[in-house]
C-alpha atoms as a PDB file:
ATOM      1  CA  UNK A   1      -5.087   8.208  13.377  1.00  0.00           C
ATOM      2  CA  UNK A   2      -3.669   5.614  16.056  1.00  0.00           C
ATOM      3  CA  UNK A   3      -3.741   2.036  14.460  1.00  0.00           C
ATOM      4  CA  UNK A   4      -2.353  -1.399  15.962  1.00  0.00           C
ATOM      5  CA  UNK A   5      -0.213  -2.416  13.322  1.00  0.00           C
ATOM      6  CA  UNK A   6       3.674  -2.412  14.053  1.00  0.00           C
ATOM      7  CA  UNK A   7       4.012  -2.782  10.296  1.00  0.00           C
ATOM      8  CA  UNK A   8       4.481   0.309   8.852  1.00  0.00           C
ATOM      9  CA  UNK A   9       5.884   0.771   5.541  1.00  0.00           C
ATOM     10  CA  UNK A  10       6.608   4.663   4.385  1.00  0.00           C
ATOM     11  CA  UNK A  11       7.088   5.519   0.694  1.00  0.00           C
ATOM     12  CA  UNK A  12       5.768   7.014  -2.183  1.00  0.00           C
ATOM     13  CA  UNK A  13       2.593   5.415  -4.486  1.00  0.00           C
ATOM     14  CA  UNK A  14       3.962   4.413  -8.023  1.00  0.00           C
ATOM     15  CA  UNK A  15       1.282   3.353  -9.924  1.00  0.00           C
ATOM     16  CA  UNK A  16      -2.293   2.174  -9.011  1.00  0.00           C
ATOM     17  CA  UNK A  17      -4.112  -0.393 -11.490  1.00  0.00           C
ATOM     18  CA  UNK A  18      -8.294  -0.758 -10.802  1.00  0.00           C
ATOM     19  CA  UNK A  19      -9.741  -3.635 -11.618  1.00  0.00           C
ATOM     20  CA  UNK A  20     -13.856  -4.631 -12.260  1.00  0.00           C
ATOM     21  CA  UNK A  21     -14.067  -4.611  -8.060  1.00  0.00           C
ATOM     22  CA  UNK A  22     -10.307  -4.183  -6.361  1.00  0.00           C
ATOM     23  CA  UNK A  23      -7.226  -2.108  -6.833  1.00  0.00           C
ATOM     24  CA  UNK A  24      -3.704  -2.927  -6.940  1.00  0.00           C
ATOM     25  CA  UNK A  25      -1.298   0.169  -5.243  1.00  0.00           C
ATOM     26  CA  UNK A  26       2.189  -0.344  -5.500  1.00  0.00           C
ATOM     27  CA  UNK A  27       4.081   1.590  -2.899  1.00  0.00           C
ATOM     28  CA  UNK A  28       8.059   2.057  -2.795  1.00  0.00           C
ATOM     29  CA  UNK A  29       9.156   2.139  -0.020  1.00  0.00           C
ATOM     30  CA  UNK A  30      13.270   2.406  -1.575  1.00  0.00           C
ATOM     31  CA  UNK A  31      14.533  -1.115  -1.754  1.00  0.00           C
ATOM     32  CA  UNK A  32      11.206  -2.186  -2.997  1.00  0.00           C
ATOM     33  CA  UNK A  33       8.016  -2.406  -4.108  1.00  0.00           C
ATOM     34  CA  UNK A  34       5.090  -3.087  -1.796  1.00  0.00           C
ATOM     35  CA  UNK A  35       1.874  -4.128  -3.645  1.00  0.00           C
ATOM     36  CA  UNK A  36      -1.986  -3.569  -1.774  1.00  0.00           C
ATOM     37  CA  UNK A  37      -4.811  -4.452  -3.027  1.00  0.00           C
ATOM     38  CA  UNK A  38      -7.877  -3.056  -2.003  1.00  0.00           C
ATOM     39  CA  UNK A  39     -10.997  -1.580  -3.509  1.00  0.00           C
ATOM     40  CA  UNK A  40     -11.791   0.533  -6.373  1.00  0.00           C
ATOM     41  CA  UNK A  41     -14.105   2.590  -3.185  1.00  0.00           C
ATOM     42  CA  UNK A  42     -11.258   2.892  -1.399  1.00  0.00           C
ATOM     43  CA  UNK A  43      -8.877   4.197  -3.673  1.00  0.00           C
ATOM     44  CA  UNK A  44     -11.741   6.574  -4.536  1.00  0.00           C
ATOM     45  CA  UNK A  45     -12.492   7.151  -0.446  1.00  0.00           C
ATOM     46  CA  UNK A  46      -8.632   8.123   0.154  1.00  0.00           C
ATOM     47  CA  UNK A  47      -7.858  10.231  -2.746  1.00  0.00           C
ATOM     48  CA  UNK A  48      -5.106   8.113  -3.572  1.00  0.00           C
ATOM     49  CA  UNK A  49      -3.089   9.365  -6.534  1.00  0.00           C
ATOM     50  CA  UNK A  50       0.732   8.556  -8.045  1.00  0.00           C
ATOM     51  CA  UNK A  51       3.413  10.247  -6.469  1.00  0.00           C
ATOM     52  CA  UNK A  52       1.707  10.399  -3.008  1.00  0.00           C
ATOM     53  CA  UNK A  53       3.081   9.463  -0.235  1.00  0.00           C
ATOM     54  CA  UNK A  54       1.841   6.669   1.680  1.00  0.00           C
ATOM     55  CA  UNK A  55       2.506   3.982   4.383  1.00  0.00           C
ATOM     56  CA  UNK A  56       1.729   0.185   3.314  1.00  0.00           C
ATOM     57  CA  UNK A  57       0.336  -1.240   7.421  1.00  0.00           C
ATOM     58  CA  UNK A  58       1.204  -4.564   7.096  1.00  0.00           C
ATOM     59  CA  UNK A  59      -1.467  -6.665  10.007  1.00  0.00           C
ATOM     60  CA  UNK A  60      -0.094  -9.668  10.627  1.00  0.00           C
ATOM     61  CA  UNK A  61       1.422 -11.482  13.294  1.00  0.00           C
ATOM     62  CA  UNK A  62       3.738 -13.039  11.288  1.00  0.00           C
ATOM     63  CA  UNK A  63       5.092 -11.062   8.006  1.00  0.00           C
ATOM     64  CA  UNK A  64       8.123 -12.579   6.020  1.00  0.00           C
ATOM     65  CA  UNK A  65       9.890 -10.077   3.700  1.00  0.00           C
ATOM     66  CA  UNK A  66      12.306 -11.044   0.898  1.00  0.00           C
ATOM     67  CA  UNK A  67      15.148  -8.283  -0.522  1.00  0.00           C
ATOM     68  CA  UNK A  68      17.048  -9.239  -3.506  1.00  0.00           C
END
Protein backbone atom coordinates (compact mmCIF):
# COMPACT_ATOMS: atom_id res chain seq x y z
CA UNK A 1 0.00 0.00 0.00
CA UNK A 2 1.67 3.47 -1.04
CA UNK A 3 0.46 6.22 1.48
CA UNK A 4 1.59 10.05 1.74
CA UNK A 5 2.60 10.17 5.14
CA UNK A 6 6.46 10.68 5.85
CA UNK A 7 5.56 9.69 9.40
CA UNK A 8 6.12 6.32 9.85
CA UNK A 9 6.51 4.78 13.11
CA UNK A 10 7.54 0.79 13.14
CA UNK A 11 7.02 -1.31 16.29
CA UNK A 12 5.18 -3.82 17.89
CA UNK A 13 1.22 -3.37 19.31
CA UNK A 14 1.24 -3.63 23.23
CA UNK A 15 -2.04 -3.50 24.30
CA UNK A 16 -5.32 -2.31 22.62
CA UNK A 17 -8.24 -0.93 24.99
CA UNK A 18 -12.01 -0.61 23.04
CA UNK A 19 -14.14 1.68 24.17
CA UNK A 20 -18.36 2.11 23.61
CA UNK A 21 -17.27 3.60 19.83
CA UNK A 22 -13.16 4.05 19.51
CA UNK A 23 -10.05 2.15 20.34
CA UNK A 24 -6.94 3.10 21.93
CA UNK A 25 -3.60 0.99 20.29
CA UNK A 26 -0.52 1.59 21.90
CA UNK A 27 2.40 0.85 19.65
CA UNK A 28 6.23 0.71 20.81
CA UNK A 29 8.12 1.71 18.72
CA UNK A 30 11.54 1.16 21.44
CA UNK A 31 12.02 4.45 23.16
CA UNK A 32 8.34 4.79 23.44
CA UNK A 33 4.98 4.39 23.37
CA UNK A 34 2.82 5.67 20.53
CA UNK A 35 -0.94 5.76 21.36
CA UNK A 36 -3.87 5.67 18.19
CA UNK A 37 -7.06 5.86 18.58
CA UNK A 38 -9.36 4.74 16.16
CA UNK A 39 -12.46 2.62 15.93
CA UNK A 40 -13.69 -0.43 17.50
CA UNK A 41 -14.51 -1.34 13.23
CA UNK A 42 -11.24 -0.79 12.55
CA UNK A 43 -9.47 -2.68 14.97
CA UNK A 44 -11.98 -5.38 13.98
CA UNK A 45 -11.33 -4.49 9.93
CA UNK A 46 -7.36 -4.93 10.44
CA UNK A 47 -7.14 -7.89 12.59
CA UNK A 48 -5.20 -6.04 14.96
CA UNK A 49 -3.99 -8.15 17.87
CA UNK A 50 -1.03 -7.70 20.80
CA UNK A 51 2.27 -8.53 19.81
CA UNK A 52 1.75 -7.53 16.11
CA UNK A 53 3.71 -5.57 14.45
CA UNK A 54 2.63 -2.36 13.22
CA UNK A 55 3.58 1.16 11.93
CA UNK A 56 1.84 4.26 13.81
CA UNK A 57 1.53 6.98 10.15
CA UNK A 58 1.63 10.01 11.80
CA UNK A 59 -0.36 12.85 8.97
CA UNK A 60 0.56 15.95 9.86
CA UNK A 61 2.46 18.70 8.62
CA UNK A 62 3.73 19.57 11.70
CA UNK A 63 4.36 16.63 14.43
CA UNK A 64 6.31 17.52 17.72
CA UNK A 65 7.71 14.46 19.59
CA UNK A 66 8.93 14.50 23.21
CA UNK A 67 11.66 11.60 24.58
CA UNK A 68 12.35 11.53 28.17
Amino acid sequence: MKISARNQLKGKIVEITKGATTAHVRIDIGRAIVTSAITNAAVDELKLTVGQQAYAVVKASDVMVAID
